[in-house]
Every structure is written in C-alpha cells, then in structure tokens.
Protein backbone atom coordinates (compact mmCIF):
# COMPACT_ATOMS: atom_id res chain seq x y z
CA UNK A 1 0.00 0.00 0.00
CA UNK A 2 1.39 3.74 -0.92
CA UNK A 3 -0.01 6.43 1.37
CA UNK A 4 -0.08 10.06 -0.45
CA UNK A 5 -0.92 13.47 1.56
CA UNK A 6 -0.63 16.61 0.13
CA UNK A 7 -2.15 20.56 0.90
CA UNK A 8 -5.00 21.15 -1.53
CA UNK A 9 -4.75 24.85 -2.18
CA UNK A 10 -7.31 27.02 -3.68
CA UNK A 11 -10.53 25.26 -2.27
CA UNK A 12 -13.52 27.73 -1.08
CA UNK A 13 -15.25 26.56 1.97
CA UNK A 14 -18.27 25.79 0.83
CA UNK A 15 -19.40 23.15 3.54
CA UNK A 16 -21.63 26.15 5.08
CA UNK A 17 -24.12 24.84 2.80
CA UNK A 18 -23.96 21.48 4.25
CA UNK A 19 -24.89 22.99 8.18
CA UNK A 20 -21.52 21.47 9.59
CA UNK A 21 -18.25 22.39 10.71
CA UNK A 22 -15.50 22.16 8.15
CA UNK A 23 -13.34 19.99 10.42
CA UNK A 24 -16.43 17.48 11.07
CA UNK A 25 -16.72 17.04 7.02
CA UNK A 26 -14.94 14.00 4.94
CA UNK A 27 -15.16 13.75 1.44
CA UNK A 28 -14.17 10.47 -0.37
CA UNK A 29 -14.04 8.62 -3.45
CA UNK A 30 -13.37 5.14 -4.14
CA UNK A 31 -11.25 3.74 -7.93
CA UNK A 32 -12.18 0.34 -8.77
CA UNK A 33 -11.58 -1.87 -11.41
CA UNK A 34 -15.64 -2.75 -12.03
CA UNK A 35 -18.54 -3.03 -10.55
CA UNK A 36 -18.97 -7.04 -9.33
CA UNK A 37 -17.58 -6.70 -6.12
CA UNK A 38 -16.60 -10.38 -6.44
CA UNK A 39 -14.46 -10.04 -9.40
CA UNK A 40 -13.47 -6.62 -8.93
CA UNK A 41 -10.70 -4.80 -6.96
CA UNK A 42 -10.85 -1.20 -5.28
CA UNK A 43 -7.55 -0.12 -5.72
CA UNK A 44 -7.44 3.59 -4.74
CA UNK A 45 -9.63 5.86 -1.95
CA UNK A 46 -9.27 9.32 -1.59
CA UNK A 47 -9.90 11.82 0.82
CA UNK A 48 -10.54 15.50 1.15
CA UNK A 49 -10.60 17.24 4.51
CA UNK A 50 -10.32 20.22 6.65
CA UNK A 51 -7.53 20.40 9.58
CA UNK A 52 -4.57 22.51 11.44
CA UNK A 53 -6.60 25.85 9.31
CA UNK A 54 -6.09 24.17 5.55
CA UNK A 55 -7.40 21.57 3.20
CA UNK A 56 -5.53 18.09 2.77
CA UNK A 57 -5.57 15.31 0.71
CA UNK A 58 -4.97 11.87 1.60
CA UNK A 59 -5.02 8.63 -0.77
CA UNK A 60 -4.21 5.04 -0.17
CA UNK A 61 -3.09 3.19 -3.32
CA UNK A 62 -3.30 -0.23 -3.73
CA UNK A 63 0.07 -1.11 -5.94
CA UNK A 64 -1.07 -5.07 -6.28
CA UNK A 65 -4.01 -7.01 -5.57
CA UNK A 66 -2.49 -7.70 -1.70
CA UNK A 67 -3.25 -3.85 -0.90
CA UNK A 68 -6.82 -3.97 -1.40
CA UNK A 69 -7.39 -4.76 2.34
CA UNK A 70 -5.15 -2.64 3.99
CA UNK A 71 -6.34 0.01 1.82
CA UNK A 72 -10.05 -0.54 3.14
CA UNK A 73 -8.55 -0.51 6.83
CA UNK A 74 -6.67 2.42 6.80
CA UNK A 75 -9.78 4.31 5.16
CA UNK A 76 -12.12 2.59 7.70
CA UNK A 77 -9.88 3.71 10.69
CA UNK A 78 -9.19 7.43 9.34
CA UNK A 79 -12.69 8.41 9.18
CA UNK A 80 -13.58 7.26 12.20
CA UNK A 81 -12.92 10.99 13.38
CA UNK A 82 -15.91 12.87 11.48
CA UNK A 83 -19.23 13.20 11.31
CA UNK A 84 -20.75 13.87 8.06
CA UNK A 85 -19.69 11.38 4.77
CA UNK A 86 -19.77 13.92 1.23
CA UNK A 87 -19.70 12.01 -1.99
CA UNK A 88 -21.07 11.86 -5.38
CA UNK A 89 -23.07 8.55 -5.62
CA UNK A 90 -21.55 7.30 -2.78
CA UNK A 91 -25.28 5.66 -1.76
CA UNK A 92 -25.45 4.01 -4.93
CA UNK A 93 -22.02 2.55 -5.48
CA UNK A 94 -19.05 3.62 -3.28
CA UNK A 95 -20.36 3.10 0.20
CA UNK A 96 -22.34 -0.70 -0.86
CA UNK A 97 -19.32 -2.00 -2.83
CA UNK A 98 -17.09 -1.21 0.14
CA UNK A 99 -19.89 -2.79 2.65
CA UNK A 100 -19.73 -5.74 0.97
CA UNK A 101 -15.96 -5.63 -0.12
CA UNK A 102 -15.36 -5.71 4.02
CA UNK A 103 -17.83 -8.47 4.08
CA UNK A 104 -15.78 -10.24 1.75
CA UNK A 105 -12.44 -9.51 3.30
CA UNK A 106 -14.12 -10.19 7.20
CA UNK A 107 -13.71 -6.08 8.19
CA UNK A 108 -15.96 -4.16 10.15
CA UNK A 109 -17.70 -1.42 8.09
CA UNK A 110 -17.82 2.07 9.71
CA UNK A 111 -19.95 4.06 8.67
CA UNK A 112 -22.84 3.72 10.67
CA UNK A 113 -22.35 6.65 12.78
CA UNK A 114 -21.69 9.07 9.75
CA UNK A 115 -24.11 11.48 8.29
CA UNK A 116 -24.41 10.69 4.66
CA UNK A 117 -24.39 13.96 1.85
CA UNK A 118 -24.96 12.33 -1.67
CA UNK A 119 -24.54 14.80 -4.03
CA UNK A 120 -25.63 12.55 -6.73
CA UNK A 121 -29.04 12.80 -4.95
CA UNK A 122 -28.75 16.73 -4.18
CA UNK A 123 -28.48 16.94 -8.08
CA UNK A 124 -31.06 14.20 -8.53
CA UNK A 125 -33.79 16.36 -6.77
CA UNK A 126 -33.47 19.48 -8.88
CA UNK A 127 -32.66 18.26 -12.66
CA UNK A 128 -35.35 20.35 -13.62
CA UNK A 129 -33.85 23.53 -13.20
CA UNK A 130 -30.68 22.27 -14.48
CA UNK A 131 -31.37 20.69 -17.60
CA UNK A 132 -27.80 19.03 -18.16
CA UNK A 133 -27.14 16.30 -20.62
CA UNK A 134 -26.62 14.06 -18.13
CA UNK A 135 -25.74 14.39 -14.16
CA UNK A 136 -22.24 13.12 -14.05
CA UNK A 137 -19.87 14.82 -11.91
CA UNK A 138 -17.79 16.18 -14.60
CA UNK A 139 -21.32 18.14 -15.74
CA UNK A 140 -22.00 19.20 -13.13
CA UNK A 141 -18.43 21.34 -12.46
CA UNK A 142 -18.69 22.56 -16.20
CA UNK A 143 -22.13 24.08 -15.26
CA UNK A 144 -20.87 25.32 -12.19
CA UNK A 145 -17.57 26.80 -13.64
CA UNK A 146 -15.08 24.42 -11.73
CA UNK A 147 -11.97 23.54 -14.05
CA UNK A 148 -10.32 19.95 -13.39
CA UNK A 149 -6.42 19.01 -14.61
CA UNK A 150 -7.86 15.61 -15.51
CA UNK A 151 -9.81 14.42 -18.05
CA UNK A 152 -10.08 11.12 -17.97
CA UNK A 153 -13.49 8.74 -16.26
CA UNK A 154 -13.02 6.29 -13.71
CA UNK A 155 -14.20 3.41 -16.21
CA UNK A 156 -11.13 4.46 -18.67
CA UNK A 157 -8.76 4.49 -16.02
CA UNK A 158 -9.34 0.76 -15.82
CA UNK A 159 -6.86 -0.23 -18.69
CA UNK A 160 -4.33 2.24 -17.05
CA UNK A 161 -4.18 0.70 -13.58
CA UNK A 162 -4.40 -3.04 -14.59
CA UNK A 163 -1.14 -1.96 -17.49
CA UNK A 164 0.34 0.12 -13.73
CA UNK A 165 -0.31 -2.99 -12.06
CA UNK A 166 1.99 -4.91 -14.71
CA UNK A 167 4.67 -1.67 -15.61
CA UNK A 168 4.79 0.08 -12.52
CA UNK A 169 4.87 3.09 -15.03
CA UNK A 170 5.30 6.56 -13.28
CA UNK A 171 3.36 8.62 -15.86
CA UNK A 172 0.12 6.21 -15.29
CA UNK A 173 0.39 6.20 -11.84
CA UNK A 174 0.27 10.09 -11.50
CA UNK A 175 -2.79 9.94 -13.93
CA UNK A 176 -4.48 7.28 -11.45
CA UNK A 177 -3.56 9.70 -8.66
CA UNK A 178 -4.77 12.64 -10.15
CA UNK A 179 -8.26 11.51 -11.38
CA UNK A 180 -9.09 10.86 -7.90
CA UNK A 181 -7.60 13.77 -6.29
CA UNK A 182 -9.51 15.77 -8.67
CA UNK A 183 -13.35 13.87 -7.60
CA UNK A 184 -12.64 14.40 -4.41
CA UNK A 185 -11.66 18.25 -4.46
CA UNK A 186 -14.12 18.88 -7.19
CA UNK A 187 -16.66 17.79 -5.03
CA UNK A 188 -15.79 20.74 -2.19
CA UNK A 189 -16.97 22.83 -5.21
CA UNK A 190 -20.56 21.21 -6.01
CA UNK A 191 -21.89 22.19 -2.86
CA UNK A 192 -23.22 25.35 -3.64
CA UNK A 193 -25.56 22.82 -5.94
CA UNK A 194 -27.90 22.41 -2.42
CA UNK A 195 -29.58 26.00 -2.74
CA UNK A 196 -31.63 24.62 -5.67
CA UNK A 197 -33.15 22.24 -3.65
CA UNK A 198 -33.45 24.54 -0.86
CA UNK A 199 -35.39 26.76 -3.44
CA UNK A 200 -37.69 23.79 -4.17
CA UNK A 201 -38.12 23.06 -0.54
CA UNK A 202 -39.25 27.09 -0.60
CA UNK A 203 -36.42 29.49 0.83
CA UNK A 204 -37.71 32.07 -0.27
CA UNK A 205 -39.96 35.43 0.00
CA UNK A 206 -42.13 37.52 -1.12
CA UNK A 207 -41.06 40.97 -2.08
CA UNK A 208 -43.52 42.88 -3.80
CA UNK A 209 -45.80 42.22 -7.34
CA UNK A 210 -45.38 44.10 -10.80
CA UNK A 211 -48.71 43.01 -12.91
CA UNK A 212 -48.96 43.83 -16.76
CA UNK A 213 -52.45 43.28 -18.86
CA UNK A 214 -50.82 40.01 -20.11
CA UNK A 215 -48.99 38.67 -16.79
CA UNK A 216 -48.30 38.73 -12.82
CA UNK A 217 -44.83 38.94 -11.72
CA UNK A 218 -43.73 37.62 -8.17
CA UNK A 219 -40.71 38.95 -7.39
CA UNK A 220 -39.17 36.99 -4.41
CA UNK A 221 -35.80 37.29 -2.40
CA UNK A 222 -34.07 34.04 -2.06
CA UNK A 223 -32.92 32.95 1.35
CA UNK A 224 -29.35 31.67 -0.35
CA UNK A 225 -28.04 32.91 -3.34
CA UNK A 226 -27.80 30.47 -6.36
CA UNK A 227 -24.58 30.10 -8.22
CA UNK A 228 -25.55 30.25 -11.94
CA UNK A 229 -29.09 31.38 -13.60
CA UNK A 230 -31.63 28.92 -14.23
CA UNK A 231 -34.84 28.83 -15.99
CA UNK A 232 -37.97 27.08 -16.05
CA UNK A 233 -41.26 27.41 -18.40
CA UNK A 234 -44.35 25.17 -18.20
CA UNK A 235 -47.77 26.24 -19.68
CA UNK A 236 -48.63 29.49 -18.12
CA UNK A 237 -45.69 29.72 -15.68
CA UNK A 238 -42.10 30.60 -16.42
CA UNK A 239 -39.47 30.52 -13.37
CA UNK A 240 -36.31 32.33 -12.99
CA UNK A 241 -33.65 32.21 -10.53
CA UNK A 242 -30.49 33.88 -10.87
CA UNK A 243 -28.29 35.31 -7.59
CA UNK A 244 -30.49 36.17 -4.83
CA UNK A 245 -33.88 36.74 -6.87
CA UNK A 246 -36.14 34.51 -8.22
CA UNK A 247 -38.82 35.71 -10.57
CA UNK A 248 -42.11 33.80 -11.12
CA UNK A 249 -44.43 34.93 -14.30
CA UNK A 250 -47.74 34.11 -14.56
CA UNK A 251 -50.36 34.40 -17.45
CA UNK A 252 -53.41 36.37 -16.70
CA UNK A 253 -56.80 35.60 -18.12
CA UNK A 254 -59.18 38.15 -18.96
CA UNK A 255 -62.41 36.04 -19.70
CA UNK A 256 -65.73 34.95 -18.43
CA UNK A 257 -65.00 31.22 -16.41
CA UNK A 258 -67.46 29.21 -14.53
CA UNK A 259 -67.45 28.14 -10.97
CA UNK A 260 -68.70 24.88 -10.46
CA UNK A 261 -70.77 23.80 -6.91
CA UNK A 262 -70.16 20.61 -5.86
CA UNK A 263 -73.69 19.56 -4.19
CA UNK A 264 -75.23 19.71 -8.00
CA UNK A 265 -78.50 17.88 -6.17
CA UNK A 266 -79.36 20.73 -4.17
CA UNK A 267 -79.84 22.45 -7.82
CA UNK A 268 -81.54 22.52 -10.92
CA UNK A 269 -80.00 23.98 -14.16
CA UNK A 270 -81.53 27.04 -15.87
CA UNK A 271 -80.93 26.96 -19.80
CA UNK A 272 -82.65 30.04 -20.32
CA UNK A 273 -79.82 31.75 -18.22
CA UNK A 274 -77.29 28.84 -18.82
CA UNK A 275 -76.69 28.73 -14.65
CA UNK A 276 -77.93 26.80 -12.24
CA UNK A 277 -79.51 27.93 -9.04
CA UNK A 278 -80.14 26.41 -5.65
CA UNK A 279 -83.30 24.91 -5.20
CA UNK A 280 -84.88 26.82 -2.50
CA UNK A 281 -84.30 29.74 -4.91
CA UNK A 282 -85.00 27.93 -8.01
CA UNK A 283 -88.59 26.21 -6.85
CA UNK A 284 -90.32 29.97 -7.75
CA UNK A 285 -89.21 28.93 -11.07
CA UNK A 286 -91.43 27.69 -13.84
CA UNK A 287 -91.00 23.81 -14.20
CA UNK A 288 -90.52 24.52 -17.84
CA UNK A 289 -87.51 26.62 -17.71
CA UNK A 290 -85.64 24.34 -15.41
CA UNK A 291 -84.01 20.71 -14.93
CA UNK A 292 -82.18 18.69 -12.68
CA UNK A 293 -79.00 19.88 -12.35
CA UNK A 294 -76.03 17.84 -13.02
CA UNK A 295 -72.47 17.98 -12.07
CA UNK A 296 -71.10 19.55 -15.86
CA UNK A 297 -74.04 22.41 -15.84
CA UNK A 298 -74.32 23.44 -11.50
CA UNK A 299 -72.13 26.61 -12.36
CA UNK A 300 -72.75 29.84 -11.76
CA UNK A 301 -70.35 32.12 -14.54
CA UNK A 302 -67.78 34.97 -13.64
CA UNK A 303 -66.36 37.94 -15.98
CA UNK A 304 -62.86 38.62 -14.55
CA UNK A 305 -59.29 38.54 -14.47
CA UNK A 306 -57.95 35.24 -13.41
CA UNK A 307 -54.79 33.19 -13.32
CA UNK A 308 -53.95 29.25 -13.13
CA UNK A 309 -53.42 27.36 -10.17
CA UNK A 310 -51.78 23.67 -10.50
CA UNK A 311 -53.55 23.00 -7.12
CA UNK A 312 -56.06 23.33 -5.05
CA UNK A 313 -54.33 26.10 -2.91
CA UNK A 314 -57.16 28.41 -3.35
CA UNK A 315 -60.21 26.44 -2.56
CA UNK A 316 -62.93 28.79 -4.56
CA UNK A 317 -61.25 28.27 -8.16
CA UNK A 318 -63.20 28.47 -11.67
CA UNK A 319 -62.88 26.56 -14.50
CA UNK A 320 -63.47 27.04 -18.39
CA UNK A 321 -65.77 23.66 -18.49
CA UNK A 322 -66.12 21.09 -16.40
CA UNK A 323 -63.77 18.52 -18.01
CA UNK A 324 -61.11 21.06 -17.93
CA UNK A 325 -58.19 20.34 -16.13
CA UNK A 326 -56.95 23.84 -15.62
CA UNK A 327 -58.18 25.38 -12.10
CA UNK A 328 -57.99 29.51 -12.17
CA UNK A 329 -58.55 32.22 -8.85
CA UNK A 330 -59.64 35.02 -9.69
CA UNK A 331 -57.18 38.00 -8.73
CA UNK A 332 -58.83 40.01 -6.02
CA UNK A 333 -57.61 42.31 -3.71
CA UNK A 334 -57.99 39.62 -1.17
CA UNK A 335 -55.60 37.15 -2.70
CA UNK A 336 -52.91 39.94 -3.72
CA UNK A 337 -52.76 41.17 -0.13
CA UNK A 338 -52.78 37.44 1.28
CA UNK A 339 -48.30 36.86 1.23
CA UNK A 340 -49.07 33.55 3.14
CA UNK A 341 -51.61 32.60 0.34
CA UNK A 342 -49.40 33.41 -2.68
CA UNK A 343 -46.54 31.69 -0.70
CA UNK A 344 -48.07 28.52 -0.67
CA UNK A 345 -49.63 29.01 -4.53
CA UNK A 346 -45.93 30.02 -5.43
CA UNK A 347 -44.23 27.15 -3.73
CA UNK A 348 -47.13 24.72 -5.18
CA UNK A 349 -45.76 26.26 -9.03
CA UNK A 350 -41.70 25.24 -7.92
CA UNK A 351 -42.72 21.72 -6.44
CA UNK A 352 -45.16 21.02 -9.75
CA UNK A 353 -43.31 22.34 -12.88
C-alpha cells in the first residue's frame, strides 16, 4: 500500500451549505476496477478534509491485488474521526461496494455513525432547473464553472491501472492519482448545488408584485443565493432564478369562467340563463324553464381577471368547463394582499413544474 498526503490549495469553503463544521466534514471517493464486487478490486480511496486551518488530501493506493485490504482498513480507521460522509453517488455505489468488499475480506464497516451527503441525490432532486445532458460529476463542475487538470473517467482508467499494475509506469500512476484527487476536491466545489433544492423546498420570499395586462410577476428574495441562472417554463408559468432573486411569471386571463358547486343535487340547471340555481331559490321557477342539475351544468359564470393554479391552494377556483383540467382564482384584492396565500400558490408552481 502507498499512502499520499498533500495541501489542496485554492478550495472555497463551501461546507456552510452542508450545516456542519469544516473539520467534522470527509469527502471520499473510491477507484475500482468494475462493478462485481466479487471479481473486482478497489484499488485507490481518496480523501478530502479540513484540519490545522487548511485543506488536505490523503489517498491510499493499492500497488497489487495484496493492498486492497489494507487500503479498506486504513480508510475505515481514518474516518472514524468525522461526522458527516460527502460524496457523489456514494449511496449508490461507493459506500455498498465497500460494505460488501469488508464483508468479503471479514472487516468491520464504519460508517454507521456518519451522516451521509450524496450529491448525486442533491443533483437528482433538482434536474429540472438544471437541464444538463446528463448528471455526471464532470457536468456538473462545467455548469458550475469548476476547471479539473484531468480528463479522464473512472471506467477508462481501468486499462491504465491493470497496465500500472503490470509496468509500474510513473506517468500512469500520477494519472491514477490525479483523477481521484480531482473527484474528491471537485466535489468541495458542487456544494453550492444544495440551494436549488433549498429553493424547491421554498427558501424564499415575497417581495412585492409588478402586474402587466398580459402577466403577474412575483418577485421573491431568495434565502441563499444560487450560483448560476436557471430557468424554467411550463404552460402558463415561467421561473427564474439567478443570484439572490427569483422571478415567477404568470399568465393572466381576462375572460368569463365558470365556478362549479359541488352539491349539484341541491340544484336545478336554468338553460334560459345557462346557470344553475339552488333549489330553494330555483322552486319559484317555472317547471318549464328548469331541470335537474347535473355535475357539468351546476355553475354559476364569472367575468374577470384570473390566473392558473396547479392545485387546489385556493379552494374557490373556476374553471373554463367542467372537463377542464386547468383550475384559475380570480385575482382580487384579497388574494394579492394574502403573502401567506401566494406563498403557498408560489411554492405549489416550484414543487409542480
């Protein structure tokens, strides 16, 4: 086994977005040679980490097969000092392939007292604002502006360690080195990724409303700042976050809608008038001008201005038919003067686009 440590210079603490103390953090990424735990080898973990007032690095390299144990010790007993576990994926490969790796090799896993931050799943829970090709770590720095020395993927570094493994070459052994130096100090840089979901999960405010004959603007403050602009449109909504603002547009609607009652037997239907009225109202009227109601024609109808509403946030909501989908609430005083209200109808849009 070959134990590297090095400074890691130039790394922002970010790790106030995780709610812990820098010196309480571990990041780590693991280099094997497949996936089959069985037929596999892990032959490198790495380690980024904050202590004595600077960032270090720490990897144990497994030169031959015989290092893959002491590898997995030294690893084990080294982060049995912290408290929270960072990694990218980690829940879906790293951390099960080394559970069962120790079960293999008859060590005791540790990482049952460790707070797990998958970044794989931070990213996971707010693609849609990102819109990436794909949600590889490597994307994810290029969208966030973080430039990495190496260049190659874990799979392709396969060839190069098993050729290391027979060559003992110098030049592949730096690149196996610095792949996994760079995962593990790129990922100090994805952090700031976790105030999208915090803006899903509705960090934000209400500052003040700029309305047009075509649209409502709700301009918000954001709790956390976002590190790159996003944008979002569905239907009648378009969503846009940038810095410490986010901006949500909304169509208006300027038309006549129908609000629909739901106890349709306590009315009849009046096609004369094309509304229906309760019956203690509507038993004055001629038997002639007036049915049964039924759930499609119990509406009474409303000339307004009116926007869309994904959800039943504001209870007394109209509707163009009855089969139609779309809900709309009307925009009174009452609602635009209600902040709690448009809160929730705002955070309803971010959870539903």
């Amino acid at each position: 086994m070959i134990t590297v440590t090095h400074t890691v210079e130039n790394v922002i603490d970010t790790l106030k977005y995780t709610g812990y103390a820098p010196e309480d953090c571990l990041f780590f990424d693991i280099e094997t040679t497949g996936f089959a735990v069985k037929t596999t080898q892990v032959y490198l973990i790495g380690c980024v980490y904050y202590s004595n007032q600077q960032w270090n690095c720490i990897q144990w390299f497994a030169s031959g097969r015989d290092g893959e144990k002491e590898i997995i010790e030294s690893f084990f007993h080294f982060m049995q000092d912290f408290k929270v576990l960072i990694h990218f994926n980690g829940e879906g490969f790293d951390i099960p392939y080394l559970r069962q790796k120790a079960e293999l090799l008859k060590i005791k896993p540790s990482f049952d007292h460790l707070v797990s931050i998958d970044l794989f799943r931070v990213v996971s829970s707010c693609k849609k604002f990102l819109k990436l090709e794909n949600y590889k770590q490597k994307s994810i720095e290029k969208f966030l502006g973080v430039k990495r020395e190496d260049c190659y993927s874990g799979g392709e570094l396969i060839n190069v360690y098993l050729d290391y493994k027979k060559t003992h070459d110098s030049e592949a052994y730096d690149f196996l080195l610095l792949h996994n130096s760079d995962d593990i100090t790129g990922m100090t840089s994805l952090l700031p990724i976790i105030t999208y979901t915090w803006l899903t999960e509705g960090a934000f405010s209400l500052e003040s409303i700029t309305r047009t004959p075509e649209e409502i603007i709700f301009n918000c403050h954001l709790a956390h700042d976002v590190p790159r602009r996003v944008s979002l449109g569905y239907k009648d909504f378009y969503i846009t976050a940038y810095a410490d603002t986010l901006k949500i547009r909304v169509k208006i609607y300027s038309s006549e809608l129908k609000f629909f009652y739901s106890n349709y037997h306590d009315y009849y239907y009046l096609p004369a008038e094309d509304m229906a009225m309760h019956k203690s109202v509507a038993f004055y009227v001629d038997k002639d001008f007036r049915t049964k109601a039924k759930a499609a024609n119990c509406y009474s109808r409303k000339t307004g201005t009116f926007i869309p509403q994904l959800s039943e946030i504001v209870p007394t909501y109209f509707k163009a038919d009855y089969y139609d989908k779309t809900m709309y609430i009307e925009l009174t005083e009452d609602f635009l003067n209600d902040n709690d209200l448009i809160y929730r109808y705002l955070l309803d849009i971010i959870k539903a686009v």
